[in-house]
Every structure is written in structure tokens, then in C-alpha cells.
C-alpha atoms as a PDB file:
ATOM      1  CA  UNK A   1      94.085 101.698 126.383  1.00  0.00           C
ATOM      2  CA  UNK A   2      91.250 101.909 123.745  1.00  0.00           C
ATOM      3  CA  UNK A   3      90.751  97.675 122.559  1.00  0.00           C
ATOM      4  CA  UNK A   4      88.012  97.939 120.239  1.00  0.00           C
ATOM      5  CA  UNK A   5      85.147 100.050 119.273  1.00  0.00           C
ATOM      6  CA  UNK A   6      82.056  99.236 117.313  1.00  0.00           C
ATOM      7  CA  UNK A   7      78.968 101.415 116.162  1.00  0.00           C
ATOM      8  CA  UNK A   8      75.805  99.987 115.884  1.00  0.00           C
ATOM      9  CA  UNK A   9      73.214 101.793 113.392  1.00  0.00           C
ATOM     10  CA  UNK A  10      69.068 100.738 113.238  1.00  0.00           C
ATOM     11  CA  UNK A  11      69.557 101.158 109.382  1.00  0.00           C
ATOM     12  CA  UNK A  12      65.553 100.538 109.566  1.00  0.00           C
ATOM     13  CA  UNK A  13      65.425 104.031 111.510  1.00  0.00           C
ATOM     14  CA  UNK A  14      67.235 104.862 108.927  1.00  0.00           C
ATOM     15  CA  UNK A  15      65.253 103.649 106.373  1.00  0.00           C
ATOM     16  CA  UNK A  16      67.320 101.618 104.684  1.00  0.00           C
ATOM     17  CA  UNK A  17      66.740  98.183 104.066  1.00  0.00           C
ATOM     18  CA  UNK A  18      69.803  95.100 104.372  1.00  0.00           C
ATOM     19  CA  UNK A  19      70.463  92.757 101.530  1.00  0.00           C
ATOM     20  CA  UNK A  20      72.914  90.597 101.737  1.00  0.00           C
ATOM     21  CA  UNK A  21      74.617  89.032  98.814  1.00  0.00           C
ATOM     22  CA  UNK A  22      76.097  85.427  99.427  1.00  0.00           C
ATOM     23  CA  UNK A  23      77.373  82.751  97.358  1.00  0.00           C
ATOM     24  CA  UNK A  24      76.656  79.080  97.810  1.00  0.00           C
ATOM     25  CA  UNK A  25      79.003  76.440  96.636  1.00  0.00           C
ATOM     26  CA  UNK A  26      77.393  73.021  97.176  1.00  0.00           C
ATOM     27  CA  UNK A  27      78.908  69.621  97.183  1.00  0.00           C
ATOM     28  CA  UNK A  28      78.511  67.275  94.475  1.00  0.00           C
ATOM     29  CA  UNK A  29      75.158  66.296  93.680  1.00  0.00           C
ATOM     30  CA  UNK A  30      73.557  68.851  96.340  1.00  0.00           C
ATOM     31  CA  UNK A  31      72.134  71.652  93.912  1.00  0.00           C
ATOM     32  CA  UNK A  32      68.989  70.459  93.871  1.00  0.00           C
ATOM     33  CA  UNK A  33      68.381  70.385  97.958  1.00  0.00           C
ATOM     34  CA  UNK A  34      69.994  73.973  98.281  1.00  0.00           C
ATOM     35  CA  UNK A  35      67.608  75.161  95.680  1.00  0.00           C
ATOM     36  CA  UNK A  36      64.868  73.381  97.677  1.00  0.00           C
ATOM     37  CA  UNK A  37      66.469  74.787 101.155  1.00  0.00           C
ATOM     38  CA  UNK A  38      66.550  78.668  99.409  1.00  0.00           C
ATOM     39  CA  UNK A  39      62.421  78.184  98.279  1.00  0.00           C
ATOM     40  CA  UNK A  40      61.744  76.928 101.810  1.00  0.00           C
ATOM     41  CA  UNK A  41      64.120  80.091 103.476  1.00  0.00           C
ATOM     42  CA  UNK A  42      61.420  82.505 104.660  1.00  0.00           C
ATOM     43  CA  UNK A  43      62.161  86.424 102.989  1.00  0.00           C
ATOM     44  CA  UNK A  44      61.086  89.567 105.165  1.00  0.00           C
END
């Protein structure tokens, strides 16, 4: 009996690129360190 099964591409051999979309809902009073946090968040 087949469980599972999972394919996984190298979407750079590909040539595509990944971009991921999220969404960030801080606490109270936290905007300004996420913001701080996302400037800090190395990008490829």
C-alpha cells in the first residue's frame, strides 16, 4: 500500500525563481520591530 508520494523539482534548473507571498499580523505595538526585522531579513 502506496502512503504518500512527493515530487521534488530544482525550479532553479528550471529557471524559475520562488517568491513567496506571506502576511504578517503583529501584536499590538510591534509594527515598528517587524518592519525593522523585514529591513534586517537578508533577500537572495
Amino acid at each position: 500500500m502506496v502512503r504518500g508520494y512527493r515530487a521534488e523539482v530544482d525550479s532553479q534548473r528550471l529557471g524559475y525563481t520562488l517568491t513567496a507571498i506571506i502576511r504578517i499580523r503583529p501584536a499590538q505595538g510591534q509594527l515598528r520591530s517587524v518592519a525593522e526585522l523585514v529591513q534586517q531579513t537578508p533577500r537572495s
